[in-house]
PDB file of N, CA and C in Angstrom:
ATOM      1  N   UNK A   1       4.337  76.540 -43.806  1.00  0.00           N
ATOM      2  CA  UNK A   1       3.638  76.952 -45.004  1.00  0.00           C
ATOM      3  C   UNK A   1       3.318  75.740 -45.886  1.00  0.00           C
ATOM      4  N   UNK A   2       4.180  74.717 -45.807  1.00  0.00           N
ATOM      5  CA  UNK A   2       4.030  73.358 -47.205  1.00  0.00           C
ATOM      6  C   UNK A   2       2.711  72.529 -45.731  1.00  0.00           C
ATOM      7  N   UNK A   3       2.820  72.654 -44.608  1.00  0.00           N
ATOM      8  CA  UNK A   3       1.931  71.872 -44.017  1.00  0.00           C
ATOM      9  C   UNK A   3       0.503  72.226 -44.822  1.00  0.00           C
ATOM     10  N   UNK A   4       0.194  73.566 -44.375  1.00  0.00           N
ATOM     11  CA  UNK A   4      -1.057  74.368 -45.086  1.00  0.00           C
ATOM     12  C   UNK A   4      -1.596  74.512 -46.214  1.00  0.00           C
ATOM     13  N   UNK A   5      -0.552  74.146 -47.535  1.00  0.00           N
ATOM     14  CA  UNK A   5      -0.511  74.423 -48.395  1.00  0.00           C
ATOM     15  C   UNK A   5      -1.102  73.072 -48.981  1.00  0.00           C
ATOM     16  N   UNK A   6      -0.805  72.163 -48.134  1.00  0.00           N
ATOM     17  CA  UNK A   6      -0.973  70.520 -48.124  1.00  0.00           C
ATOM     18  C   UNK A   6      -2.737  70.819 -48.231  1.00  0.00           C
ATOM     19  N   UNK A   7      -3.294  70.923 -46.651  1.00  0.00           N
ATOM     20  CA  UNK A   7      -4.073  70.670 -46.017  1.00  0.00           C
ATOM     21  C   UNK A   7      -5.381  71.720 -47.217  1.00  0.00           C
ATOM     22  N   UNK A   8      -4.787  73.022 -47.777  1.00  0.00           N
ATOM     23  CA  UNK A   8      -5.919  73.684 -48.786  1.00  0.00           C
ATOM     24  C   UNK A   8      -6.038  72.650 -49.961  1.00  0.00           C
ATOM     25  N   UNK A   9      -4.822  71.530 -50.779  1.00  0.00           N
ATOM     26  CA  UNK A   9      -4.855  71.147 -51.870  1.00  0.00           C
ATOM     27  C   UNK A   9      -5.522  69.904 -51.692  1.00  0.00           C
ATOM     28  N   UNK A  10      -5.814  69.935 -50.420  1.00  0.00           N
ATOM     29  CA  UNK A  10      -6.391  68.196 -49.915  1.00  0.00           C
ATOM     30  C   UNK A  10      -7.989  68.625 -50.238  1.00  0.00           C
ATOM     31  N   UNK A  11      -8.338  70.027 -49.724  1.00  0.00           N
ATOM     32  CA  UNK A  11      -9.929  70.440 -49.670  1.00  0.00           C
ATOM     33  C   UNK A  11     -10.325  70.412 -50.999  1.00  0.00           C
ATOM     34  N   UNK A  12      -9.268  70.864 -51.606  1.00  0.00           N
ATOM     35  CA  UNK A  12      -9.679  71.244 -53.661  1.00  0.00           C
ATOM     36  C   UNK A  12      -9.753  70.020 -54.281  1.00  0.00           C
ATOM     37  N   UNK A  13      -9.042  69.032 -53.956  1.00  0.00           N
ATOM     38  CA  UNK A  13      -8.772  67.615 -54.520  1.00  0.00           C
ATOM     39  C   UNK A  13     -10.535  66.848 -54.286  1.00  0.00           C
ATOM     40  N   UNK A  14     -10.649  66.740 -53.139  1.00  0.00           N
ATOM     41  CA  UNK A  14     -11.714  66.213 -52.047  1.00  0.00           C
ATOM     42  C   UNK A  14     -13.151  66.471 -53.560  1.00  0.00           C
ATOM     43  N   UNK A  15     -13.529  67.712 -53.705  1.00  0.00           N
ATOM     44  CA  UNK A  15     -14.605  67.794 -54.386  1.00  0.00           C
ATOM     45  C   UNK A  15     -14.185  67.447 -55.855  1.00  0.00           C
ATOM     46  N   UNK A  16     -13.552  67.329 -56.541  1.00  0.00           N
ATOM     47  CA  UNK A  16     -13.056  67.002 -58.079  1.00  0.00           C
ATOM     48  C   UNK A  16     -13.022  65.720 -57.602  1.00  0.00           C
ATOM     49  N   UNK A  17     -12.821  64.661 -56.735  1.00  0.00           N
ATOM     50  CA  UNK A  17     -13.124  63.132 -56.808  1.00  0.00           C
ATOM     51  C   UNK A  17     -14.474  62.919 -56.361  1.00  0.00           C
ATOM     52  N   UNK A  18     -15.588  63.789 -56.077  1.00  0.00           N
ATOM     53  CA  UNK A  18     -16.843  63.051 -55.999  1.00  0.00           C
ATOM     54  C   UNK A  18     -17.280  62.867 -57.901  1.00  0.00           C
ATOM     55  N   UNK A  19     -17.146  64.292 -58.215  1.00  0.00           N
ATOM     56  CA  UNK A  19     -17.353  64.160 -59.533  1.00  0.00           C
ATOM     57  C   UNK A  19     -16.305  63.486 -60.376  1.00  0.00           C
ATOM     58  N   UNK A  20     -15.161  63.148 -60.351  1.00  0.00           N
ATOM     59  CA  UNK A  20     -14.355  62.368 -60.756  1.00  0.00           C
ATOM     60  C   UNK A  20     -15.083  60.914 -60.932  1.00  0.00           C
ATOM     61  N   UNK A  21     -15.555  60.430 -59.744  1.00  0.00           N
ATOM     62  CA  UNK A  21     -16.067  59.120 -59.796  1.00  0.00           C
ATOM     63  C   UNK A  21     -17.286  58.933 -60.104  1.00  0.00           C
ATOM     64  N   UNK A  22     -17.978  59.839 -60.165  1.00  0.00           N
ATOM     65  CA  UNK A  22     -19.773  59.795 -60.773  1.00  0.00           C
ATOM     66  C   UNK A  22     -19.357  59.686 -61.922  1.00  0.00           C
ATOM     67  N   UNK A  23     -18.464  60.469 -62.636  1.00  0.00           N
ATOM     68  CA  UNK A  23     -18.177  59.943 -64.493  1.00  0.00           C
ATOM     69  C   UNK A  23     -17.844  58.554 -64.712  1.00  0.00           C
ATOM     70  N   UNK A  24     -16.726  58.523 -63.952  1.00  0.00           N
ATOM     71  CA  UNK A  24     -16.119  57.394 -64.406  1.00  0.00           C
ATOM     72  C   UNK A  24     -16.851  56.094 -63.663  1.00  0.00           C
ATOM     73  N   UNK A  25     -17.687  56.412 -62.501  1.00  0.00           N
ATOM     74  CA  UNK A  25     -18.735  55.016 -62.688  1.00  0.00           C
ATOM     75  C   UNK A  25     -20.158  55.521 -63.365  1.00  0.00           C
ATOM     76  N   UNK A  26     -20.192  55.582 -64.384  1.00  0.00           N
ATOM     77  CA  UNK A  26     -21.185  55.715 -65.499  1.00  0.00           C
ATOM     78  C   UNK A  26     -21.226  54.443 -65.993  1.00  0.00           C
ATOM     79  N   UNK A  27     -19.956  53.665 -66.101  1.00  0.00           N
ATOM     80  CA  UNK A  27     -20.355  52.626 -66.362  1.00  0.00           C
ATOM     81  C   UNK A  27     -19.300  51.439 -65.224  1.00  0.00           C
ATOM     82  N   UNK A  28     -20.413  50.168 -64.963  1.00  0.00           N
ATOM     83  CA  UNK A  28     -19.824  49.619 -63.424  1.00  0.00           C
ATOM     84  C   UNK A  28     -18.142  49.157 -63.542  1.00  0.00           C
ATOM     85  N   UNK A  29     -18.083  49.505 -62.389  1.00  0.00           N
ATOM     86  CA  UNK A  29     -16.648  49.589 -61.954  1.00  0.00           C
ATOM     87  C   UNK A  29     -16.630  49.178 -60.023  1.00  0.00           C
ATOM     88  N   UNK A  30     -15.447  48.995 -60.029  1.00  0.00           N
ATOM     89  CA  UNK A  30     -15.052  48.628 -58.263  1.00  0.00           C
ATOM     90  C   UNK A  30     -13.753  49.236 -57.651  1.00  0.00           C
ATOM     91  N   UNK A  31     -13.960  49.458 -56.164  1.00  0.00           N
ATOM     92  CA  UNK A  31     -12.673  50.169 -55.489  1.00  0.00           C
ATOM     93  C   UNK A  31     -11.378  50.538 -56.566  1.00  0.00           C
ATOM     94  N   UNK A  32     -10.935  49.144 -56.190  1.00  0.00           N
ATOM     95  CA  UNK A  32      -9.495  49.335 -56.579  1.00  0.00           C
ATOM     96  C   UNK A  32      -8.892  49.600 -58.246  1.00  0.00           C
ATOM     97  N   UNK A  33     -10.136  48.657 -59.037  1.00  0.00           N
ATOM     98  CA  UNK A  33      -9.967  49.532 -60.411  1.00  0.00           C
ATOM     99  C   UNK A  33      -9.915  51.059 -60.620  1.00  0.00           C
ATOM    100  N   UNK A  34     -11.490  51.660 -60.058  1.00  0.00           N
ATOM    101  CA  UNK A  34     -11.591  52.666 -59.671  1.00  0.00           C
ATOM    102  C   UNK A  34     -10.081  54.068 -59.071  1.00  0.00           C
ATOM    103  N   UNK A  35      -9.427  53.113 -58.261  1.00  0.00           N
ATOM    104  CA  UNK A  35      -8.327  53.711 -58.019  1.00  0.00           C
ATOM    105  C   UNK A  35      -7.232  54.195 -59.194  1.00  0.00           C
ATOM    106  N   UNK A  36      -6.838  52.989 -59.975  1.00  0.00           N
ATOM    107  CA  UNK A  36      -6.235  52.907 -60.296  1.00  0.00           C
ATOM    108  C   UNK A  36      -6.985  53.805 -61.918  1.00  0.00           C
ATOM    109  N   UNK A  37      -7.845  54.098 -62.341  1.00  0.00           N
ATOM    110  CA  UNK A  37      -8.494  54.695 -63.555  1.00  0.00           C
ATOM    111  C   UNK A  37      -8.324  56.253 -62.640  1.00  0.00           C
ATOM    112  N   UNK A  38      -8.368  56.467 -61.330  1.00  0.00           N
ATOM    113  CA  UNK A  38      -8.463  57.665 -61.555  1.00  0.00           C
ATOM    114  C   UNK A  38      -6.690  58.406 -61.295  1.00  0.00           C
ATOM    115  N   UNK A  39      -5.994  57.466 -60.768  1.00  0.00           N
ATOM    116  CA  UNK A  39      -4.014  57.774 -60.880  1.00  0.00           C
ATOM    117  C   UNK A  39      -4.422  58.046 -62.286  1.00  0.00           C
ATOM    118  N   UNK A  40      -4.498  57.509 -63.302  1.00  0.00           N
ATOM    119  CA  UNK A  40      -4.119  57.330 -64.488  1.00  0.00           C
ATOM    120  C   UNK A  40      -4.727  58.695 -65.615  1.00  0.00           C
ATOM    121  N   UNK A  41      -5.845  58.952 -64.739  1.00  0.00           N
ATOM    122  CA  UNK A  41      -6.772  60.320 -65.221  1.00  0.00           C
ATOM    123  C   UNK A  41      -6.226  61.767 -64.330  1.00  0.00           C
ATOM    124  N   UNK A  42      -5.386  61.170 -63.500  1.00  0.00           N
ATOM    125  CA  UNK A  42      -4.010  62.369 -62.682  1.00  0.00           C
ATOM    126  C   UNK A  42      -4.638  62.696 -61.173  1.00  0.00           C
ATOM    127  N   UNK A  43      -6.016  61.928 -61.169  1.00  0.00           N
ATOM    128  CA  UNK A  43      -6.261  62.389 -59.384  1.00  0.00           C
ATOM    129  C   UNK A  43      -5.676  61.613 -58.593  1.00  0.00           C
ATOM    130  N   UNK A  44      -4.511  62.248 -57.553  1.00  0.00           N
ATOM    131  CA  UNK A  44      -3.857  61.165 -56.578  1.00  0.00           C
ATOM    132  C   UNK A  44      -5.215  61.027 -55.648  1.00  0.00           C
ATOM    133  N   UNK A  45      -5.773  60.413 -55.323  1.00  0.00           N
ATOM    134  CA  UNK A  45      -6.341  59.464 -53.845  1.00  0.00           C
ATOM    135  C   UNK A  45      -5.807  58.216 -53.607  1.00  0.00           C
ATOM    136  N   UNK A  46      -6.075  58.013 -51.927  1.00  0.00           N
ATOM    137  CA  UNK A  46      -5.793  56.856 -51.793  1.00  0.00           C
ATOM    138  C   UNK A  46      -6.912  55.829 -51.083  1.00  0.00           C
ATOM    139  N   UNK A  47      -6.637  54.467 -51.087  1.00  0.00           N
ATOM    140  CA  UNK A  47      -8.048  53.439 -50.678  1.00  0.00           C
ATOM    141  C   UNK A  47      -8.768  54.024 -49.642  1.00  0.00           C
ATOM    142  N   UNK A  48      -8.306  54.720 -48.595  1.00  0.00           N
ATOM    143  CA  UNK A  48      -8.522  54.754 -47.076  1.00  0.00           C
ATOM    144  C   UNK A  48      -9.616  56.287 -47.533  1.00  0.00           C
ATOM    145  N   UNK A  49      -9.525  57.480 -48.794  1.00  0.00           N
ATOM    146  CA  UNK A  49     -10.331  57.964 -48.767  1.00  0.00           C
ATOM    147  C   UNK A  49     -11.249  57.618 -49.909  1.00  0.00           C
ATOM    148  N   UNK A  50     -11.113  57.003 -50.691  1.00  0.00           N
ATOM    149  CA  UNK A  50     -12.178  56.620 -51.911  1.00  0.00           C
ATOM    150  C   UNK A  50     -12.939  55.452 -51.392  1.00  0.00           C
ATOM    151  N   UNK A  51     -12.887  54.657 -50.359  1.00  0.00           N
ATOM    152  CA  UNK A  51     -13.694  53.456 -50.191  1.00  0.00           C
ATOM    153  C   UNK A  51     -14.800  54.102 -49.021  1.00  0.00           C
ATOM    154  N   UNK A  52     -14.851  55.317 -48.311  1.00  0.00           N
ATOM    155  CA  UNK A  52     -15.555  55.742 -47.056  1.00  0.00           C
ATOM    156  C   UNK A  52     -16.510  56.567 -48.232  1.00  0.00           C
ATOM    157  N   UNK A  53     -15.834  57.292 -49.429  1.00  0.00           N
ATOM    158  CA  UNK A  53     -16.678  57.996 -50.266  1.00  0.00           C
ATOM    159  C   UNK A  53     -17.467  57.354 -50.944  1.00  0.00           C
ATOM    160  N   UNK A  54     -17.169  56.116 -51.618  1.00  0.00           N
ATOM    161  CA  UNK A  54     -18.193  55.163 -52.601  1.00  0.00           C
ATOM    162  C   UNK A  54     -18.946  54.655 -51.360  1.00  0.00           C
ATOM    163  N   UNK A  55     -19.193  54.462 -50.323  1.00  0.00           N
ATOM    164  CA  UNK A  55     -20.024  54.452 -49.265  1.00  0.00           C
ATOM    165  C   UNK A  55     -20.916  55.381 -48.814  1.00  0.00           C
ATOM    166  N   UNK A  56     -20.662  56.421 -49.024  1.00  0.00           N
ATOM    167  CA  UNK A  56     -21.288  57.861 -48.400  1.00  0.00           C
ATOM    168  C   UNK A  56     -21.850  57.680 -49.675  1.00  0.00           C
ATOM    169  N   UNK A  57     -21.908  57.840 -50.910  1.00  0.00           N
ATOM    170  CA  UNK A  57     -22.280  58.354 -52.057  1.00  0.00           C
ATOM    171  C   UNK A  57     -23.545  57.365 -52.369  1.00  0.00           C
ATOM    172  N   UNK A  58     -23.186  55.619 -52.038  1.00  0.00           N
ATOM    173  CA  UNK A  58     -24.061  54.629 -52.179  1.00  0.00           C
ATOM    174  C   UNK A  58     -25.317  55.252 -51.055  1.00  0.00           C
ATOM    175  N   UNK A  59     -24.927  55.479 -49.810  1.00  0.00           N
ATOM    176  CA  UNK A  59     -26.155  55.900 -49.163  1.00  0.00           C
ATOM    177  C   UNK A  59     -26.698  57.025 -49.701  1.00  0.00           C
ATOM    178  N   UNK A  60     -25.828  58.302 -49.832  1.00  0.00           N
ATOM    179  CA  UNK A  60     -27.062  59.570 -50.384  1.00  0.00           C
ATOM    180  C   UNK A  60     -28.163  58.493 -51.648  1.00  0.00           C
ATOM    181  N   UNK A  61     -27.921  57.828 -52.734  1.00  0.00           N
ATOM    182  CA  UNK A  61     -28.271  57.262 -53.618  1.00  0.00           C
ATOM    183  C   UNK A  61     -27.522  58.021 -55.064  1.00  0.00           C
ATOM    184  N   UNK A  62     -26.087  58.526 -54.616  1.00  0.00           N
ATOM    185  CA  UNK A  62     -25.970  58.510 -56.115  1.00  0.00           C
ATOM    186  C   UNK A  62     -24.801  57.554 -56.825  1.00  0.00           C
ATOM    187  N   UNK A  63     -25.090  56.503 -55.719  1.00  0.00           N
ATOM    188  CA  UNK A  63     -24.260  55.301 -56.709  1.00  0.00           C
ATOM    189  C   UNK A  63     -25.248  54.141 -55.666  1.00  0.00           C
ATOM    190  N   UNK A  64     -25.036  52.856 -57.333  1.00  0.00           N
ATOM    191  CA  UNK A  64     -25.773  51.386 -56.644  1.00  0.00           C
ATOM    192  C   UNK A  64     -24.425  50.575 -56.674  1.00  0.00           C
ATOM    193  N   UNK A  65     -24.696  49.517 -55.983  1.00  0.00           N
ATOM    194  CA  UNK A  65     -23.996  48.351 -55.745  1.00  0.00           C
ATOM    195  C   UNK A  65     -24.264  47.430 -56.116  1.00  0.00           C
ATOM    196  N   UNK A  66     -23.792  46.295 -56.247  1.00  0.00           N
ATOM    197  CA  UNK A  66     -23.874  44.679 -56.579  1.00  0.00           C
ATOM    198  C   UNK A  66     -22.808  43.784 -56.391  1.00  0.00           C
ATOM    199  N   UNK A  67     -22.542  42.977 -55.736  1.00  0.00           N
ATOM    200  CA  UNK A  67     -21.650  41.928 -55.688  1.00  0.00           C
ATOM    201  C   UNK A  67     -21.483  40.645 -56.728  1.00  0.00           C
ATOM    202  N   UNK A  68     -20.144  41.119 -57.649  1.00  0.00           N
ATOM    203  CA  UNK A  68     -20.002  40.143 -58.879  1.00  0.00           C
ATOM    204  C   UNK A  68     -18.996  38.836 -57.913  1.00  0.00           C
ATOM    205  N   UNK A  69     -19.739  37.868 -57.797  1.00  0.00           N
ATOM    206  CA  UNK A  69     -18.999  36.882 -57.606  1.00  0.00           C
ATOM    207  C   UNK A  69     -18.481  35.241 -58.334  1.00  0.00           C
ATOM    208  N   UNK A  70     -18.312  35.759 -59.311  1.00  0.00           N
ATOM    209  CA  UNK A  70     -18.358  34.837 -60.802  1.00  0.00           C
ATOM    210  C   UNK A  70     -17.162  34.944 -60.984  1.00  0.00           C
ATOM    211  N   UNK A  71     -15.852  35.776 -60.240  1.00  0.00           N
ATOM    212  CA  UNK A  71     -14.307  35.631 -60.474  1.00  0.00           C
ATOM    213  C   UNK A  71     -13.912  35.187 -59.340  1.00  0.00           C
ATOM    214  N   UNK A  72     -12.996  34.725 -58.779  1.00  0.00           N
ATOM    215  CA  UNK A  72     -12.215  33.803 -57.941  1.00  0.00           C
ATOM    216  C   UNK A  72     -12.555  34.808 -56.857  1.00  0.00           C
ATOM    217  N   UNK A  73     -12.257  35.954 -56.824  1.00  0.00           N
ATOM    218  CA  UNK A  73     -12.614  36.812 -55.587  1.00  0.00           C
ATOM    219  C   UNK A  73     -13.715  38.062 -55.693  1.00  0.00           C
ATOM    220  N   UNK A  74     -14.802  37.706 -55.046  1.00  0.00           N
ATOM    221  CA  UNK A  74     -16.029  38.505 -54.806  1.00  0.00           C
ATOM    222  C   UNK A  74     -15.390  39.999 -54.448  1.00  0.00           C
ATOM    223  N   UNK A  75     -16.297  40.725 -55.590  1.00  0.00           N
ATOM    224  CA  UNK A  75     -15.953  42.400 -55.983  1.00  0.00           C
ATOM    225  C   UNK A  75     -17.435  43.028 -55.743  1.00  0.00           C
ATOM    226  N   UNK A  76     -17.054  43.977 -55.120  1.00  0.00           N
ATOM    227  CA  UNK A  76     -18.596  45.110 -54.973  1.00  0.00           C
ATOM    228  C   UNK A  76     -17.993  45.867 -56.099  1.00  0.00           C
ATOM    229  N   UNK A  77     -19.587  46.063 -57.168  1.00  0.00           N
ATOM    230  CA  UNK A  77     -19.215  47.010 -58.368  1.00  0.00           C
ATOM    231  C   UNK A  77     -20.053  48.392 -57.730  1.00  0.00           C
ATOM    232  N   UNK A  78     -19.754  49.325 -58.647  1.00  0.00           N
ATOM    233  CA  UNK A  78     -20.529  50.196 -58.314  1.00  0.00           C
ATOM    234  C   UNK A  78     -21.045  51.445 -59.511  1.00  0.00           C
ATOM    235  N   UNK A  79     -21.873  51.926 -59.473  1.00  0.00           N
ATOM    236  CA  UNK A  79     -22.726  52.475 -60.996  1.00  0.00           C
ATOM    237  C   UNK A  79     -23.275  53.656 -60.398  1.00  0.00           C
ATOM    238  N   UNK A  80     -22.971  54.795 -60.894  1.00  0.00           N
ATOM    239  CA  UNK A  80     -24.073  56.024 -61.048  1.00  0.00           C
ATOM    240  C   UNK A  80     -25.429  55.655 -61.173  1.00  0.00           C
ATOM    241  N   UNK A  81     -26.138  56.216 -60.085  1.00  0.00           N
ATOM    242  CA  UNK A  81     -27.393  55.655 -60.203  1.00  0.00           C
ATOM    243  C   UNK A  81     -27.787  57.451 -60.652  1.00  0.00           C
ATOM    244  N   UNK A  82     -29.243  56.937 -61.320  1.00  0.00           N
ATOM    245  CA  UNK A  82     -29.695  58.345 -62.018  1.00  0.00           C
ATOM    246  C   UNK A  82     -29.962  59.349 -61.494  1.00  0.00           C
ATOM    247  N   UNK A  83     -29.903  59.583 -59.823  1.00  0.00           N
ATOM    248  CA  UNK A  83     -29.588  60.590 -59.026  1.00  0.00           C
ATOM    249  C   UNK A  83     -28.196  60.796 -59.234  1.00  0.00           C
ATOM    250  N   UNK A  84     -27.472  59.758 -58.888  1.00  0.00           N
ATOM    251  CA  UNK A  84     -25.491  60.238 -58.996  1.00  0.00           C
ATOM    252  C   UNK A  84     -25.078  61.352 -60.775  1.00  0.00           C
ATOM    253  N   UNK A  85     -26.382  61.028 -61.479  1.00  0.00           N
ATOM    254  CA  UNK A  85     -25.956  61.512 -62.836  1.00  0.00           C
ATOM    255  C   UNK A  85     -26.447  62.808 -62.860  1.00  0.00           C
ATOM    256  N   UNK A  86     -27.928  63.352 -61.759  1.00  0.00           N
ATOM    257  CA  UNK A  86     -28.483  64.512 -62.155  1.00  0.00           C
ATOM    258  C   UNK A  86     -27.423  65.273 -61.166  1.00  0.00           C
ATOM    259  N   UNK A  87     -26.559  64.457 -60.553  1.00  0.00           N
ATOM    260  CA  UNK A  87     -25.846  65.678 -59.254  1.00  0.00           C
ATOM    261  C   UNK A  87     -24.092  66.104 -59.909  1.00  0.00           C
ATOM    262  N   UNK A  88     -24.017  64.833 -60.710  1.00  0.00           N
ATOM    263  CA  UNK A  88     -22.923  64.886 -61.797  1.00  0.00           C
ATOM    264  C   UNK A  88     -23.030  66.189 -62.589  1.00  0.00           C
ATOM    265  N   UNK A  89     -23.710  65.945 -63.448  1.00  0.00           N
ATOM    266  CA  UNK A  89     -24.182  67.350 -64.389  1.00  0.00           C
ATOM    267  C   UNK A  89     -23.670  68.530 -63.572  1.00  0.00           C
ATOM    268  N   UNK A  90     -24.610  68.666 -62.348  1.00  0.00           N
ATOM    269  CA  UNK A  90     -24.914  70.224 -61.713  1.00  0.00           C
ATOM    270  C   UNK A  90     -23.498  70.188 -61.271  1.00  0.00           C
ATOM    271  N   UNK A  91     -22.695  69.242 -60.288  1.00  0.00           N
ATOM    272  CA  UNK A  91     -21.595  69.471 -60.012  1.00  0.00           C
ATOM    273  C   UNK A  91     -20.076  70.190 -61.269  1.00  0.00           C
ATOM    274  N   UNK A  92     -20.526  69.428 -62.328  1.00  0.00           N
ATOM    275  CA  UNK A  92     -19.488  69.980 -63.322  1.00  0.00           C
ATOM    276  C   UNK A  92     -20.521  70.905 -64.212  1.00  0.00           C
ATOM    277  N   UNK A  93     -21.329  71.711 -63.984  1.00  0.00           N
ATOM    278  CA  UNK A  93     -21.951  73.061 -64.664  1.00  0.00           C
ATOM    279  C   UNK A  93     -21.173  73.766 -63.445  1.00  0.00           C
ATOM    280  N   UNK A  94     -21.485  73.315 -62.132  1.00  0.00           N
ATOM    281  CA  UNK A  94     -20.505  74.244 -61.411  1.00  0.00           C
ATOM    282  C   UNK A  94     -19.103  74.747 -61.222  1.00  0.00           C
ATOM    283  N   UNK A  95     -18.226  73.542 -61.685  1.00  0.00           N
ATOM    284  CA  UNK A  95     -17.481  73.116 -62.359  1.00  0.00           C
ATOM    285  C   UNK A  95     -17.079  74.720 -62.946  1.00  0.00           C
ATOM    286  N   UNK A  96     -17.604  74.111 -64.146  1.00  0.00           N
ATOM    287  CA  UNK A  96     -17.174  75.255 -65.326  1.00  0.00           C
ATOM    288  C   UNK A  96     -17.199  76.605 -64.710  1.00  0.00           C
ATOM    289  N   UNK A  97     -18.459  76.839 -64.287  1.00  0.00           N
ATOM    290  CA  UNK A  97     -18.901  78.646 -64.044  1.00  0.00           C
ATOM    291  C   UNK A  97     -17.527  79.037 -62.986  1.00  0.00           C
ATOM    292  N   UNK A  98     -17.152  77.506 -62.544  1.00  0.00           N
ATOM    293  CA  UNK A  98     -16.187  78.261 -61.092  1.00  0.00           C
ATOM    294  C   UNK A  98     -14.808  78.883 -62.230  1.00  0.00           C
ATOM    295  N   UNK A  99     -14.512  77.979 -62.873  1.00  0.00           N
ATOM    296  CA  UNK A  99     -13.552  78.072 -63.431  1.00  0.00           C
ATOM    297  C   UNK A  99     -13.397  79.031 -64.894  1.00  0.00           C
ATOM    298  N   UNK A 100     -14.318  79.580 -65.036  1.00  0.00           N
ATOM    299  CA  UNK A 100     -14.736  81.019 -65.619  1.00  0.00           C
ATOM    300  C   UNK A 100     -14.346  82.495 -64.726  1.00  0.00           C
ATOM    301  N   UNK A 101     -15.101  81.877 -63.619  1.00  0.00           N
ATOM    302  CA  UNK A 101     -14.781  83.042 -62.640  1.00  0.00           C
ATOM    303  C   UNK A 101     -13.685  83.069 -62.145  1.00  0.00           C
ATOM    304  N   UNK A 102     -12.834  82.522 -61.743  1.00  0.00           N
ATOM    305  CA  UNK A 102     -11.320  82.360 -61.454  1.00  0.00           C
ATOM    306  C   UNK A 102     -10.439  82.670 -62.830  1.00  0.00           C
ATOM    307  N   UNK A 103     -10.752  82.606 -64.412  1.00  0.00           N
ATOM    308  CA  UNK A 103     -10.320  82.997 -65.060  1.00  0.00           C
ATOM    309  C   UNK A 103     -10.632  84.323 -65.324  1.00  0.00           C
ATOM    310  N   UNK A 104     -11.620  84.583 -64.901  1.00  0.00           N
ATOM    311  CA  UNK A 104     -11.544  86.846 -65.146  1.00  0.00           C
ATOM    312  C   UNK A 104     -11.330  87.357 -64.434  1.00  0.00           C
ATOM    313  N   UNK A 105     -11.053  86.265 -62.575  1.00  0.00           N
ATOM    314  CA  UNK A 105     -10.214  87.758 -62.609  1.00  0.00           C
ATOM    315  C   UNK A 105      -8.877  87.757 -62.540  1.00  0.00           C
ATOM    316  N   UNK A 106      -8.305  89.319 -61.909  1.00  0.00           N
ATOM    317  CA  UNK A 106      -6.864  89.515 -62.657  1.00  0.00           C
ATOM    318  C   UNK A 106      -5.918  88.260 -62.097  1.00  0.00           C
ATOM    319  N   UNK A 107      -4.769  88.320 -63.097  1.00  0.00           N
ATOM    320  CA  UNK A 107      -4.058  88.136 -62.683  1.00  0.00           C
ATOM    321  C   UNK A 107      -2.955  88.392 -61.621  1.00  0.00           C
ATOM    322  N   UNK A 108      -2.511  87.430 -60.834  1.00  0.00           N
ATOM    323  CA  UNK A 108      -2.189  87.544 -59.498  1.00  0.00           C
ATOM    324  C   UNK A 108      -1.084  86.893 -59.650  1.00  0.00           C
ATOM    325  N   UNK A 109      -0.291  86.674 -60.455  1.00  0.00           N
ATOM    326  CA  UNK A 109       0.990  85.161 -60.382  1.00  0.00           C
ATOM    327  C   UNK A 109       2.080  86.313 -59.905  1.00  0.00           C
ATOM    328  N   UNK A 110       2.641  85.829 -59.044  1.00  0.00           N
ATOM    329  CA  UNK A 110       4.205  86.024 -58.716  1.00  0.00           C
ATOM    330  C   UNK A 110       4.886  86.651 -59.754  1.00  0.00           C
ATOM    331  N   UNK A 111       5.860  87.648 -59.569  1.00  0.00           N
ATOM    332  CA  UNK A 111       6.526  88.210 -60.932  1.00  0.00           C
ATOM    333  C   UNK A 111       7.987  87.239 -60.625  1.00  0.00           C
ATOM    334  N   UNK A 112       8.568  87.112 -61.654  1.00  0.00           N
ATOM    335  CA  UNK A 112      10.135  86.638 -61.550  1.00  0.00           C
ATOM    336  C   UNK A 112      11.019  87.569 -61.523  1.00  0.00           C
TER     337      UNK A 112
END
């Protein structure tokens, strides 16, 4: 049951970090900062799935790239590009409506 229970909270997690990271690269940012802004904002991910996603996301076009190499070690930044912002929006309008609808209906919690 905790295997499964794993494997549903991994699917729910998965879509709250695309939109997780379209906000928070609104303004440029890179991997591992990135990582570490979103522990701190309470989403656990780790490098091995946020670096295949800021990849997937750079190709659809809703994030750009650039290589800052003006600090001792060359960083790919990365920015909501104004597609990543119109899919941002719709993703958290969806967002909300989901979480409307999961609040009317009944309650279902376990009794003690």
């Amino acid at each position: 049951m905790v295997e499964a229970f794993e494997t549903h909270l991994q699917e729910l997690r998965r879509g709250t970090i695309v939109l997780a990271c379209l906000q928070l690269l609104q303004s440029p940012g890179y991997g591992y900062g990135l990582l570490q802004e979103l522990e701190a904002a309470g989403f656990e991910t780790e490098a091995n799935t946020l670096y295949p996603l800021l990849r997937r996301l750079e190709k659809q076009g809703h994030l750009t790239s650039y290589w800052n190499t003006e600090e001792s070690r060359p960083r790919k930044f990365y920015q909501t590009s104004e597609a990543g912002l119109r899919l941002a929006g719709a993703l958290y309008q969806e967002w909300q409506r989901l979480t409307g609808s999961l609040a009317a209906l009944p309650d279902q919690s376990p009794s003690s």
